[in-house]
PDBML (XML) file of the C-alpha atoms, coordinates in Angstrom:
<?xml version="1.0" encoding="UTF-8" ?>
<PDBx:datablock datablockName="MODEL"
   xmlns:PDBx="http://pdbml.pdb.org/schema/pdbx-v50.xsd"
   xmlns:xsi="http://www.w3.org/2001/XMLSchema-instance"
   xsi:schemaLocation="http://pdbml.pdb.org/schema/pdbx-v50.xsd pdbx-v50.xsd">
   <PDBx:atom_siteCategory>
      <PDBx:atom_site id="1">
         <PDBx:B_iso_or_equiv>0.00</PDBx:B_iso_or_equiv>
         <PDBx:Cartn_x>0.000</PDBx:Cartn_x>
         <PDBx:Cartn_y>0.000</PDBx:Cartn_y>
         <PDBx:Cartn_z>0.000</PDBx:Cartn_z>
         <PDBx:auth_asym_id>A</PDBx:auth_asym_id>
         <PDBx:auth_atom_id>CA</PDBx:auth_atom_id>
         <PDBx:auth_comp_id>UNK</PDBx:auth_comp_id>
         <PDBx:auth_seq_id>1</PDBx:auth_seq_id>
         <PDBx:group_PDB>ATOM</PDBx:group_PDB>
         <PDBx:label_alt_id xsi:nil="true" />
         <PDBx:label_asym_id>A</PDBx:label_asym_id>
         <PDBx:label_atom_id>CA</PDBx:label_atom_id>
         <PDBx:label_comp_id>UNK</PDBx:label_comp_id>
         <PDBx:label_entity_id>1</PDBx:label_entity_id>
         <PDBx:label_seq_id>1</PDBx:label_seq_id>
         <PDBx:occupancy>1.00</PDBx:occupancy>
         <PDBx:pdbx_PDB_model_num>1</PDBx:pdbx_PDB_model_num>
         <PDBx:type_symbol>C</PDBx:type_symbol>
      </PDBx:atom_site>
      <PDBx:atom_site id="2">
         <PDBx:B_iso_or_equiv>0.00</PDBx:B_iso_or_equiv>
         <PDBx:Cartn_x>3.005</PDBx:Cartn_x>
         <PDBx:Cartn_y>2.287</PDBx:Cartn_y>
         <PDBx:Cartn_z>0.007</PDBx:Cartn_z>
         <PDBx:auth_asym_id>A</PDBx:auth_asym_id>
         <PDBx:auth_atom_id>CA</PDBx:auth_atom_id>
         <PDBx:auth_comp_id>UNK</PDBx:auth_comp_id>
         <PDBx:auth_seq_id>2</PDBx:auth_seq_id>
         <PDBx:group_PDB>ATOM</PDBx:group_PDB>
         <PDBx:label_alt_id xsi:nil="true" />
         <PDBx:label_asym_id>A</PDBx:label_asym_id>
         <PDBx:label_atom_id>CA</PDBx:label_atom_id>
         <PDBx:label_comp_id>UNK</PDBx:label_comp_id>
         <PDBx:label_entity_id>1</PDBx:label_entity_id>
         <PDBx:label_seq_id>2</PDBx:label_seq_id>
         <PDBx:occupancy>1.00</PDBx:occupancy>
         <PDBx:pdbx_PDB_model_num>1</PDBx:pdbx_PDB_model_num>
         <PDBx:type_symbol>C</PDBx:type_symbol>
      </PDBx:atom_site>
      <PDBx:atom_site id="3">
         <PDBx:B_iso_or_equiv>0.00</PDBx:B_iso_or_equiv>
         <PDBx:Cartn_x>3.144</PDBx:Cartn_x>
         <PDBx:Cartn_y>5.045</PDBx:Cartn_y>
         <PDBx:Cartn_z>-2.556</PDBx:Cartn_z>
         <PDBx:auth_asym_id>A</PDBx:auth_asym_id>
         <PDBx:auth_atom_id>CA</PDBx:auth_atom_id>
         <PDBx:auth_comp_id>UNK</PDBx:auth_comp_id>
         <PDBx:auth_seq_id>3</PDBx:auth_seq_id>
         <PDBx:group_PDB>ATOM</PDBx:group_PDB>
         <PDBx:label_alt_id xsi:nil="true" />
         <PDBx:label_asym_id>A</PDBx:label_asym_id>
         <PDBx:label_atom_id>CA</PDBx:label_atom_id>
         <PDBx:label_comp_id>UNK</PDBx:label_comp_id>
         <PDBx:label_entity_id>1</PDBx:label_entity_id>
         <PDBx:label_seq_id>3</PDBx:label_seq_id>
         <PDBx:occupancy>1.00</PDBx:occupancy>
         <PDBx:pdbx_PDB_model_num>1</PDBx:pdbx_PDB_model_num>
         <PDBx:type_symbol>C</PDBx:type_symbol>
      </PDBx:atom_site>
      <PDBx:atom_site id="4">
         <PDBx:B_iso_or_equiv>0.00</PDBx:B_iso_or_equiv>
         <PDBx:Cartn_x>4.194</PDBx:Cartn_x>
         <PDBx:Cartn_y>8.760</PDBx:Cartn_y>
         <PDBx:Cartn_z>-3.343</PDBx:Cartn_z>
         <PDBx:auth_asym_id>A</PDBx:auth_asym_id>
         <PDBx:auth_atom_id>CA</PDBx:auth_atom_id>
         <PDBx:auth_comp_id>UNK</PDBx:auth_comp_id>
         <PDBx:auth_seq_id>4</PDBx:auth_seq_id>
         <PDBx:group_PDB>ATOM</PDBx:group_PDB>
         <PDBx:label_alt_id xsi:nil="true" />
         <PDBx:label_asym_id>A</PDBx:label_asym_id>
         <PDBx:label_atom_id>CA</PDBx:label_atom_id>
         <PDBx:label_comp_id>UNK</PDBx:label_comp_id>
         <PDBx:label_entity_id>1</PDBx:label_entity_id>
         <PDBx:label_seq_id>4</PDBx:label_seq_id>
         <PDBx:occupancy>1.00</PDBx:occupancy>
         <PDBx:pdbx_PDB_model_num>1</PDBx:pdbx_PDB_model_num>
         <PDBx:type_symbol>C</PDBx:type_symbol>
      </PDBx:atom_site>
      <PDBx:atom_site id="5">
         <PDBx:B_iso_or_equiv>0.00</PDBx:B_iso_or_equiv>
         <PDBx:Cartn_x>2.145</PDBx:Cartn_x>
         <PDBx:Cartn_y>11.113</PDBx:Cartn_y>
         <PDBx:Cartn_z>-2.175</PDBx:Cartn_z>
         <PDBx:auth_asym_id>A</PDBx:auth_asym_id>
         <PDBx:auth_atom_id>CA</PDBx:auth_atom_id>
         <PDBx:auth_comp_id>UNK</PDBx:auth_comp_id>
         <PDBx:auth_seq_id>5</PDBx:auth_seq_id>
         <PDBx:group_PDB>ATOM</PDBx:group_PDB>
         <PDBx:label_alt_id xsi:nil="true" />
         <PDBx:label_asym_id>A</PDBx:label_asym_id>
         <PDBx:label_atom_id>CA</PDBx:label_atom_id>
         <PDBx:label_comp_id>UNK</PDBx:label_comp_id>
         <PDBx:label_entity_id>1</PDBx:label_entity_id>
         <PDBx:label_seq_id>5</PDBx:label_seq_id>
         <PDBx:occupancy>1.00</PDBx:occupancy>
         <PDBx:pdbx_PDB_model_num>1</PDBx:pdbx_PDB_model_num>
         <PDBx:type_symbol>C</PDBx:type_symbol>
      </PDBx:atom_site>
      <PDBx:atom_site id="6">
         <PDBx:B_iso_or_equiv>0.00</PDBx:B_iso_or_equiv>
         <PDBx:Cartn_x>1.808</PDBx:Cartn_x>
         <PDBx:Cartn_y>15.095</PDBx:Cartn_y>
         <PDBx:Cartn_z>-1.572</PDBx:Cartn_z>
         <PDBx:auth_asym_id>A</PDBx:auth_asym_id>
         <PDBx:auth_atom_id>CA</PDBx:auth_atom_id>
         <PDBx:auth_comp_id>UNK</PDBx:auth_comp_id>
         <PDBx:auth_seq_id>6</PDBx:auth_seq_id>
         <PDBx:group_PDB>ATOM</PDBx:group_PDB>
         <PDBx:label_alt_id xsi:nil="true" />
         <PDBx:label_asym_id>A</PDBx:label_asym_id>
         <PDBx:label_atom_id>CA</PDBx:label_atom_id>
         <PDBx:label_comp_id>UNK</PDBx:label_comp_id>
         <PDBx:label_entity_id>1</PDBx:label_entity_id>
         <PDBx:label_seq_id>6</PDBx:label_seq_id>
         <PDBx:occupancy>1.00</PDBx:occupancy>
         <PDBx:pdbx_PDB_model_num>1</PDBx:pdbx_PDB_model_num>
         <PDBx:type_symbol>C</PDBx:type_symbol>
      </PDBx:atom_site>
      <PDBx:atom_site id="7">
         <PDBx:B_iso_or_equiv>0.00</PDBx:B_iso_or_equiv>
         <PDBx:Cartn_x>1.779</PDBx:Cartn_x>
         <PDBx:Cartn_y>16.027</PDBx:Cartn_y>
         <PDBx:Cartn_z>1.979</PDBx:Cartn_z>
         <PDBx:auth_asym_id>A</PDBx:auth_asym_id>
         <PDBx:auth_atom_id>CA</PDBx:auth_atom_id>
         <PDBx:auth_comp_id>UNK</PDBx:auth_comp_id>
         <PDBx:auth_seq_id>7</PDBx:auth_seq_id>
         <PDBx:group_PDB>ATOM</PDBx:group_PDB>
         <PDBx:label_alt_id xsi:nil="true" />
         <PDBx:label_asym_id>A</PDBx:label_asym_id>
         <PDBx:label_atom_id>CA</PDBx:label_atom_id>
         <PDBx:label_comp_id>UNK</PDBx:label_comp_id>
         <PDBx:label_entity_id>1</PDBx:label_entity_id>
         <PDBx:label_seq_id>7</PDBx:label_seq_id>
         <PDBx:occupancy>1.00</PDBx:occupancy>
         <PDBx:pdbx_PDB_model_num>1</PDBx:pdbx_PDB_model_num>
         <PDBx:type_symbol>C</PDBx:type_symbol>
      </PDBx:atom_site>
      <PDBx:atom_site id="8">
         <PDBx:B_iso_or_equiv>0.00</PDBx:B_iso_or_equiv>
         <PDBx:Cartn_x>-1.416</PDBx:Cartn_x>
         <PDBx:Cartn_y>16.795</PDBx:Cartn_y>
         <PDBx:Cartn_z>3.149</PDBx:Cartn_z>
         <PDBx:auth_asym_id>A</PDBx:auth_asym_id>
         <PDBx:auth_atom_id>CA</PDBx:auth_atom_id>
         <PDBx:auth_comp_id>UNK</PDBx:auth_comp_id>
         <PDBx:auth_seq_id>8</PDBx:auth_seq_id>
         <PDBx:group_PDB>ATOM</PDBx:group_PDB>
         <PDBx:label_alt_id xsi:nil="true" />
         <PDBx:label_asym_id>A</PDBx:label_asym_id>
         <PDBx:label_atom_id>CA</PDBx:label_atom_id>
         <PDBx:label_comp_id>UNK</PDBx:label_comp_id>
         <PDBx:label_entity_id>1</PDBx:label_entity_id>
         <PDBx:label_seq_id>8</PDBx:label_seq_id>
         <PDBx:occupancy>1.00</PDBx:occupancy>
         <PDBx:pdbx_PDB_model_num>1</PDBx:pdbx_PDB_model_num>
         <PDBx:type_symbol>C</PDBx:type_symbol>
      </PDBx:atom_site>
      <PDBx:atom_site id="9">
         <PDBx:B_iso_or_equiv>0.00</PDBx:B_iso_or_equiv>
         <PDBx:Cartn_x>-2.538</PDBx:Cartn_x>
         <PDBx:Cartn_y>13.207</PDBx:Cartn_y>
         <PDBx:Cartn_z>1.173</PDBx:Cartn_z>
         <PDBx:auth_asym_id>A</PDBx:auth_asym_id>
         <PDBx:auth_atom_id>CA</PDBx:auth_atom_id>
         <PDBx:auth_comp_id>UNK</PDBx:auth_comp_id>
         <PDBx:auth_seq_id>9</PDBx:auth_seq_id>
         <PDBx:group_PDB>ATOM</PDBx:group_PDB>
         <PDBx:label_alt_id xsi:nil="true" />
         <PDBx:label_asym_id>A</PDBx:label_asym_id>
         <PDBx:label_atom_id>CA</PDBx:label_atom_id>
         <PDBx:label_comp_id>UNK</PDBx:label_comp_id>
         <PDBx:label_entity_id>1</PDBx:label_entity_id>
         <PDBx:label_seq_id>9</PDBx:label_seq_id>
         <PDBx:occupancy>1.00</PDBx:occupancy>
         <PDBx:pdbx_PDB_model_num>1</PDBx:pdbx_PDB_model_num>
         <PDBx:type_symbol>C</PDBx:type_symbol>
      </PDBx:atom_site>
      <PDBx:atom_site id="10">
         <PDBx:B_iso_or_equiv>0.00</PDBx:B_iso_or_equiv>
         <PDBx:Cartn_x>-3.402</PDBx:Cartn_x>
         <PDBx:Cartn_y>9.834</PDBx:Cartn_y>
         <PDBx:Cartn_z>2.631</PDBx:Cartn_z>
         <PDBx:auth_asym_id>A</PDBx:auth_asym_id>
         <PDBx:auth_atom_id>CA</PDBx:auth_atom_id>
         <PDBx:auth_comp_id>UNK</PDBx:auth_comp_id>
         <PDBx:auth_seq_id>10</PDBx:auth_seq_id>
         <PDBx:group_PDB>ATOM</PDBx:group_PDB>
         <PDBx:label_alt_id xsi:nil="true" />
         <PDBx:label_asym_id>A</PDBx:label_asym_id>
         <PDBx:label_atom_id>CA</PDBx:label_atom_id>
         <PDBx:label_comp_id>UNK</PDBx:label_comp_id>
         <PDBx:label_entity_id>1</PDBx:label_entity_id>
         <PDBx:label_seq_id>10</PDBx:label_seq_id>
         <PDBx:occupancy>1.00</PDBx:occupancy>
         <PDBx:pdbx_PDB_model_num>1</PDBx:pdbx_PDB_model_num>
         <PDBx:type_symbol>C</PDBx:type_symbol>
      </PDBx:atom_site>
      <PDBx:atom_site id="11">
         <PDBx:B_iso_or_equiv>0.00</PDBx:B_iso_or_equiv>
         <PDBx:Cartn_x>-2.646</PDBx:Cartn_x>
         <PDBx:Cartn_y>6.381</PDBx:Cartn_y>
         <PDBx:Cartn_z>2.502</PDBx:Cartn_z>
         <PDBx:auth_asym_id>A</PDBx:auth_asym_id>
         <PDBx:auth_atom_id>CA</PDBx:auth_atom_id>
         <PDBx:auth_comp_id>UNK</PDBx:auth_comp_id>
         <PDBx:auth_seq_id>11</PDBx:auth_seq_id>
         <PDBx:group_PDB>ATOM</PDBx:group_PDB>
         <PDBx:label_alt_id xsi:nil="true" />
         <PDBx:label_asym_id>A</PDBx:label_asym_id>
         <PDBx:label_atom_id>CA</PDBx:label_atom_id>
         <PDBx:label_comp_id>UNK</PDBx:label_comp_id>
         <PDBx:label_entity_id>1</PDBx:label_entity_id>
         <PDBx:label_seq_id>11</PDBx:label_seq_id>
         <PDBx:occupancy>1.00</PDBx:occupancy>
         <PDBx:pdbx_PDB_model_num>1</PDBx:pdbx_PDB_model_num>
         <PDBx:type_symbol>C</PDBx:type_symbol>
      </PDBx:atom_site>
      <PDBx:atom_site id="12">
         <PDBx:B_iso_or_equiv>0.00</PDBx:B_iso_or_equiv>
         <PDBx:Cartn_x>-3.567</PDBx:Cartn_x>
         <PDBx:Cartn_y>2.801</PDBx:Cartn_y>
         <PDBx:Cartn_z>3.685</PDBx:Cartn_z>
         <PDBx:auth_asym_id>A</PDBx:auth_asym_id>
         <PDBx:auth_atom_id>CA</PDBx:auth_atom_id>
         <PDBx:auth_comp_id>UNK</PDBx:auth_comp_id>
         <PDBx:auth_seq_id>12</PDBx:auth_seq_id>
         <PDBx:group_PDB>ATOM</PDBx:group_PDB>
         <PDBx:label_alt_id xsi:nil="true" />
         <PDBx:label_asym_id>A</PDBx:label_asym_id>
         <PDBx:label_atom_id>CA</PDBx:label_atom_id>
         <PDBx:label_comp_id>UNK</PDBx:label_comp_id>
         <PDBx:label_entity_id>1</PDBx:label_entity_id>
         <PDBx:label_seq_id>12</PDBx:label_seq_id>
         <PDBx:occupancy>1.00</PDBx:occupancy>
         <PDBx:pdbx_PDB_model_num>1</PDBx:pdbx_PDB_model_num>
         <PDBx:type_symbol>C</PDBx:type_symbol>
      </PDBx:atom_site>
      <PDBx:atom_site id="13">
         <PDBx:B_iso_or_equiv>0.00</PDBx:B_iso_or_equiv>
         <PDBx:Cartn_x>-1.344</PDBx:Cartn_x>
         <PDBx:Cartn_y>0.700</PDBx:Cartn_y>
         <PDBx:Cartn_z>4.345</PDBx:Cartn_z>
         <PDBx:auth_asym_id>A</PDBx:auth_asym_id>
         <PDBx:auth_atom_id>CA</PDBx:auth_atom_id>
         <PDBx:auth_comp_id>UNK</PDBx:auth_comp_id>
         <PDBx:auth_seq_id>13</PDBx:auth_seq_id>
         <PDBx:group_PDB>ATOM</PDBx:group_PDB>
         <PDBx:label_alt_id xsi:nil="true" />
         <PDBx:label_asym_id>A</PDBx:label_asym_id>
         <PDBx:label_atom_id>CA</PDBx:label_atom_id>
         <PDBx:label_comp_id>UNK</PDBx:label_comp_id>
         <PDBx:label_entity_id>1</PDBx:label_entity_id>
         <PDBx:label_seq_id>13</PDBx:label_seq_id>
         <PDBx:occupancy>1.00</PDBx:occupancy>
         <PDBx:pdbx_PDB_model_num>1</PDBx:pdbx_PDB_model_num>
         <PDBx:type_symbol>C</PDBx:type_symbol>
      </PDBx:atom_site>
      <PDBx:atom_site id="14">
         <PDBx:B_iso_or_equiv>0.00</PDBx:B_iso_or_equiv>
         <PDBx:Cartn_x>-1.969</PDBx:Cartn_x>
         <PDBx:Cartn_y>-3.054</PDBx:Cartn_y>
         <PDBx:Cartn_z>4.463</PDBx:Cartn_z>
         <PDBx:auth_asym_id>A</PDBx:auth_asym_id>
         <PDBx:auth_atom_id>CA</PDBx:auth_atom_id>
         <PDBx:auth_comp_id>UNK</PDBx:auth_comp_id>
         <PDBx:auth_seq_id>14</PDBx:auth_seq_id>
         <PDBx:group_PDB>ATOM</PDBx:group_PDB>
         <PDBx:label_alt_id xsi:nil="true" />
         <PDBx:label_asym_id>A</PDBx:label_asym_id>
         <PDBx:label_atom_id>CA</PDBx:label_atom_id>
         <PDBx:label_comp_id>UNK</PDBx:label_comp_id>
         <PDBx:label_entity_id>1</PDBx:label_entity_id>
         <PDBx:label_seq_id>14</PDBx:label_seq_id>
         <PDBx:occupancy>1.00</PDBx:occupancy>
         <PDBx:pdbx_PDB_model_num>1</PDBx:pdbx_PDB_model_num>
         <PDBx:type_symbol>C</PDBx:type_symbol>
      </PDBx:atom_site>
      <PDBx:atom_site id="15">
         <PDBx:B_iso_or_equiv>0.00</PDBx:B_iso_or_equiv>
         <PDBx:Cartn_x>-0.382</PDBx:Cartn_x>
         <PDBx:Cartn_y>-6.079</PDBx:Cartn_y>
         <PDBx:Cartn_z>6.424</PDBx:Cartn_z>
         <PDBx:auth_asym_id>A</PDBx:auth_asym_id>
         <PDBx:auth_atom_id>CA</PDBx:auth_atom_id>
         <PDBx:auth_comp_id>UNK</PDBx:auth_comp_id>
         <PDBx:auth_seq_id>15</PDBx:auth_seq_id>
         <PDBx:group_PDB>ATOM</PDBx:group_PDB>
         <PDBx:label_alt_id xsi:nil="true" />
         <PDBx:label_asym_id>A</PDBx:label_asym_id>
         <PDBx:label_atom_id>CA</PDBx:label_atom_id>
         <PDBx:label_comp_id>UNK</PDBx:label_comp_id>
         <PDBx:label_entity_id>1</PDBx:label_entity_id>
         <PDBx:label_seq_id>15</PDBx:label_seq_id>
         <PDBx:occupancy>1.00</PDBx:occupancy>
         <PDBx:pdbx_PDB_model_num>1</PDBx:pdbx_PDB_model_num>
         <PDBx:type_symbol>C</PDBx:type_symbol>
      </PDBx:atom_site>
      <PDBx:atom_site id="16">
         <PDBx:B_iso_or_equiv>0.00</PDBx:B_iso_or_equiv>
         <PDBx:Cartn_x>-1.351</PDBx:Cartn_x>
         <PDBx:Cartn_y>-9.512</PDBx:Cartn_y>
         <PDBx:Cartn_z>4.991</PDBx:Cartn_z>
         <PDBx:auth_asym_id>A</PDBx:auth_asym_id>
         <PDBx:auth_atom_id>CA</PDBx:auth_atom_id>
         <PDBx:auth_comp_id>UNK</PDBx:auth_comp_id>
         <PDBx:auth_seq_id>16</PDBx:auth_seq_id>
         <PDBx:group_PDB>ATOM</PDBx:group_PDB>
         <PDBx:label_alt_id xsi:nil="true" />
         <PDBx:label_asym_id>A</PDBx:label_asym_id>
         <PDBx:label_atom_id>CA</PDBx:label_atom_id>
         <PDBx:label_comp_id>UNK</PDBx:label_comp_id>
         <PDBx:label_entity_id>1</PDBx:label_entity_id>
         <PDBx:label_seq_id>16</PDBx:label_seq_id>
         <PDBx:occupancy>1.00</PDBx:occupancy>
         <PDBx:pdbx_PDB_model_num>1</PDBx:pdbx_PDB_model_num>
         <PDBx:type_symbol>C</PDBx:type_symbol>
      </PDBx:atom_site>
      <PDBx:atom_site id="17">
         <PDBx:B_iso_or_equiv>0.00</PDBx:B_iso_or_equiv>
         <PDBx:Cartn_x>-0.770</PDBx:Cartn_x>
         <PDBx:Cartn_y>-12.072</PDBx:Cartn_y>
         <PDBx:Cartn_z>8.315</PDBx:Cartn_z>
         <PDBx:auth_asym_id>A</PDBx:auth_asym_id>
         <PDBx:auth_atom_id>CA</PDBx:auth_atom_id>
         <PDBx:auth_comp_id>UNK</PDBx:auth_comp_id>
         <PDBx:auth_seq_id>17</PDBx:auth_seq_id>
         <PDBx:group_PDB>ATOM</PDBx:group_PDB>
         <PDBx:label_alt_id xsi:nil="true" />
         <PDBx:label_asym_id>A</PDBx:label_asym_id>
         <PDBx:label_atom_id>CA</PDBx:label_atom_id>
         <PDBx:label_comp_id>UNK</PDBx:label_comp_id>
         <PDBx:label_entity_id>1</PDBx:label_entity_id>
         <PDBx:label_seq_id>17</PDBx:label_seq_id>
         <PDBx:occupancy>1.00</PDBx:occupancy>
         <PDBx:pdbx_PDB_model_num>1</PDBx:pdbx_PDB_model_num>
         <PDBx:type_symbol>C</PDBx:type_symbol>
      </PDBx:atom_site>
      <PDBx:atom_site id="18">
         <PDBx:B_iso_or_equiv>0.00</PDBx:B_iso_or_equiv>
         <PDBx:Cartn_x>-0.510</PDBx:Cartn_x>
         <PDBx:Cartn_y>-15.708</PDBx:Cartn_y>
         <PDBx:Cartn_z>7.355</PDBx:Cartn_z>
         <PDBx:auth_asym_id>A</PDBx:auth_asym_id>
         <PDBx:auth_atom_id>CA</PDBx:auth_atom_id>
         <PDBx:auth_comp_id>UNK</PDBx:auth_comp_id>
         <PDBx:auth_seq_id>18</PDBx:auth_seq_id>
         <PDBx:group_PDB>ATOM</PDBx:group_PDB>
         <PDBx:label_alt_id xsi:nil="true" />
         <PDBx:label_asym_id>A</PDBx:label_asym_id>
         <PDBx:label_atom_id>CA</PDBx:label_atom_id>
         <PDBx:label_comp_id>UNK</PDBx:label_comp_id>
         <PDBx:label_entity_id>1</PDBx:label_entity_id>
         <PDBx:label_seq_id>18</PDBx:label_seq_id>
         <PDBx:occupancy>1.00</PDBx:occupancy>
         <PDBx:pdbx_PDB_model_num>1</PDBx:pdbx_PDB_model_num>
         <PDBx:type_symbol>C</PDBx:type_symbol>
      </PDBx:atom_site>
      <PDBx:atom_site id="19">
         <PDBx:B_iso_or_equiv>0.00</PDBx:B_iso_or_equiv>
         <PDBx:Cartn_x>0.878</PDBx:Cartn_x>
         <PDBx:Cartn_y>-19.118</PDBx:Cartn_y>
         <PDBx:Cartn_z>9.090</PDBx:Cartn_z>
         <PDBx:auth_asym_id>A</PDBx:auth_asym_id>
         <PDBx:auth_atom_id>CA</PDBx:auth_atom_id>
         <PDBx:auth_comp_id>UNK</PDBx:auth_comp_id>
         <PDBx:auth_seq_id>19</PDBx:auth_seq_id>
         <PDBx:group_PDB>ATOM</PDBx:group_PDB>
         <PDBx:label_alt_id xsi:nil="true" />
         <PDBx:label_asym_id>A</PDBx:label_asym_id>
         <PDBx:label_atom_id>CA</PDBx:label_atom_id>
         <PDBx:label_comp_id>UNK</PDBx:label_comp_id>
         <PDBx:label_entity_id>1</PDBx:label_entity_id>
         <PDBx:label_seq_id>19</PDBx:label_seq_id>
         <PDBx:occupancy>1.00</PDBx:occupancy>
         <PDBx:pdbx_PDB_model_num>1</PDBx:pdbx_PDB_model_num>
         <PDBx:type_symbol>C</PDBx:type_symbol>
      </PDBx:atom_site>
      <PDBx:atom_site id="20">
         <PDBx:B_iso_or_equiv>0.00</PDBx:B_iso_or_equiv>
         <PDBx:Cartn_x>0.224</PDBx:Cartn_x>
         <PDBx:Cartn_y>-18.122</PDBx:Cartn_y>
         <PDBx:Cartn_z>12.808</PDBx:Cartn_z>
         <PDBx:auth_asym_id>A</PDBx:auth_asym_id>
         <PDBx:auth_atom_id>CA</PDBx:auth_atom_id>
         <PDBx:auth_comp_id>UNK</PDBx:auth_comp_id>
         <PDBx:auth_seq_id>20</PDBx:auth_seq_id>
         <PDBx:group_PDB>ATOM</PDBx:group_PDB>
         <PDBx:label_alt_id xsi:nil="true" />
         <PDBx:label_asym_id>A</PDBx:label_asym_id>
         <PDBx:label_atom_id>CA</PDBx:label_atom_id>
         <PDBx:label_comp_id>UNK</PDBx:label_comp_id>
         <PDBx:label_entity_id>1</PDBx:label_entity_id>
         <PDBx:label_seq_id>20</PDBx:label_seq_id>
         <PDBx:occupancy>1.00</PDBx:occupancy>
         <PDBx:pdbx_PDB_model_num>1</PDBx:pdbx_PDB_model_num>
         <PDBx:type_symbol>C</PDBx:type_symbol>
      </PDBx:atom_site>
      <PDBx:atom_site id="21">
         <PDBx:B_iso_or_equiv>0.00</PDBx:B_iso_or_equiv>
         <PDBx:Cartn_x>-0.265</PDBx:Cartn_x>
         <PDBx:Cartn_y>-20.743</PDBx:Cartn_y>
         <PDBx:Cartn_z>15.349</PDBx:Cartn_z>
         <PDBx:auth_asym_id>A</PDBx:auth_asym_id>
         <PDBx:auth_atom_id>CA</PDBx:auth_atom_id>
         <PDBx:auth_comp_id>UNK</PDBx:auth_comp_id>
         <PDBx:auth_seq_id>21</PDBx:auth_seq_id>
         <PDBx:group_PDB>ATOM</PDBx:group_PDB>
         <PDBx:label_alt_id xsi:nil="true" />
         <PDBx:label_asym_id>A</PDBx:label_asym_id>
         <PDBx:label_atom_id>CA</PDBx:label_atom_id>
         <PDBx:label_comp_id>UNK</PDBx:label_comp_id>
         <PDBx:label_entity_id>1</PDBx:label_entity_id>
         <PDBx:label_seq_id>21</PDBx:label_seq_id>
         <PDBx:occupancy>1.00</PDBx:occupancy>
         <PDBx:pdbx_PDB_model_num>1</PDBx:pdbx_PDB_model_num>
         <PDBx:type_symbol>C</PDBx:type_symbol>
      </PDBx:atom_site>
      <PDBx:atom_site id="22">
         <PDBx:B_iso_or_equiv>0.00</PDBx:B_iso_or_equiv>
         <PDBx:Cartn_x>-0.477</PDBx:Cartn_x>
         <PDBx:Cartn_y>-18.916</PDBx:Cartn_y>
         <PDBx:Cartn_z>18.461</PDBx:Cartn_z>
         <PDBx:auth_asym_id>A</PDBx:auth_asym_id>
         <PDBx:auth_atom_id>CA</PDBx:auth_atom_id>
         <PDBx:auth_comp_id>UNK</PDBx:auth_comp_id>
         <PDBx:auth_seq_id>22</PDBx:auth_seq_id>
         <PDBx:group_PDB>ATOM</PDBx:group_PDB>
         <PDBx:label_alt_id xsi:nil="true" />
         <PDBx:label_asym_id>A</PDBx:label_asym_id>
         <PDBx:label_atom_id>CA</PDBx:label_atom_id>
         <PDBx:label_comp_id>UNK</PDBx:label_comp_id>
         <PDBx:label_entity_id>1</PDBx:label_entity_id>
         <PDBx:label_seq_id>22</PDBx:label_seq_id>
         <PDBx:occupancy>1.00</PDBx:occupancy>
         <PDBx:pdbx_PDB_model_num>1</PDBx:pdbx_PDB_model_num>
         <PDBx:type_symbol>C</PDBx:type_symbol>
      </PDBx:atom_site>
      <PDBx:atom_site id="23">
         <PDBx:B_iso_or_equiv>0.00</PDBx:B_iso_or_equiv>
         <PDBx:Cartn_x>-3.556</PDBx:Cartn_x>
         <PDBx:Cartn_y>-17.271</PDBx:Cartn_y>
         <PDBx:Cartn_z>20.060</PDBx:Cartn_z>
         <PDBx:auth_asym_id>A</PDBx:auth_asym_id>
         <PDBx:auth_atom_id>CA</PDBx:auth_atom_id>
         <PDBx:auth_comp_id>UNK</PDBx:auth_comp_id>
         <PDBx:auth_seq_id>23</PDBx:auth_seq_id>
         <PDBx:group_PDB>ATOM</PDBx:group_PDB>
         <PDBx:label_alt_id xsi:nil="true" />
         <PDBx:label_asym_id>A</PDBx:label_asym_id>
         <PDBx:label_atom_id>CA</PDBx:label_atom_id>
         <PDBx:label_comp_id>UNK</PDBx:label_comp_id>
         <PDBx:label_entity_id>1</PDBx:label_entity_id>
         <PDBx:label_seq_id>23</PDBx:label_seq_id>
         <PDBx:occupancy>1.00</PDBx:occupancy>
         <PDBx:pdbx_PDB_model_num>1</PDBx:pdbx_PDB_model_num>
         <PDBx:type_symbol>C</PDBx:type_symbol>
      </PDBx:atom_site>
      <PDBx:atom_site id="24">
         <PDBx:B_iso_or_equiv>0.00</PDBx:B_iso_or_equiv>
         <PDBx:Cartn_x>-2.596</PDBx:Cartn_x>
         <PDBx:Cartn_y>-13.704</PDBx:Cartn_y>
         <PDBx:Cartn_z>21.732</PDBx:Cartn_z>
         <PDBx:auth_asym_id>A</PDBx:auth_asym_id>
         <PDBx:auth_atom_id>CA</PDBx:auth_atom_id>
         <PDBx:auth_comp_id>UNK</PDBx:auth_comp_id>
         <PDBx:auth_seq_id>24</PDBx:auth_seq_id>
         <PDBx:group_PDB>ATOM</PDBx:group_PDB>
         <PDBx:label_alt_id xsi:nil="true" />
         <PDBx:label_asym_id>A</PDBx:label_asym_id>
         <PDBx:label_atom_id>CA</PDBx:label_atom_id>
         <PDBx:label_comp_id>UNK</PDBx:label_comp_id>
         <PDBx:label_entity_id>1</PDBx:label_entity_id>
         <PDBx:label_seq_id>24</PDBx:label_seq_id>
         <PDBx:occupancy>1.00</PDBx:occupancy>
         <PDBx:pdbx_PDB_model_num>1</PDBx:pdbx_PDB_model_num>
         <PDBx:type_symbol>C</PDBx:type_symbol>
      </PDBx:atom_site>
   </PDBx:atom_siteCategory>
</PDBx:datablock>
């Protein structure tokens, strides 16, 4: 989700989990 942008602008930003095995 990272990008150029103009201040002042927005962005999302995403973090895809996978392979966990724990619970907290």
């Amino acid at each position: 989700g990272g990008g150029l942008v103009q201040a002042g602008g927005s962005l999302r930003l995403s973090c895809a989990a996978s392979g966990f095995t724990f619970d907290d």
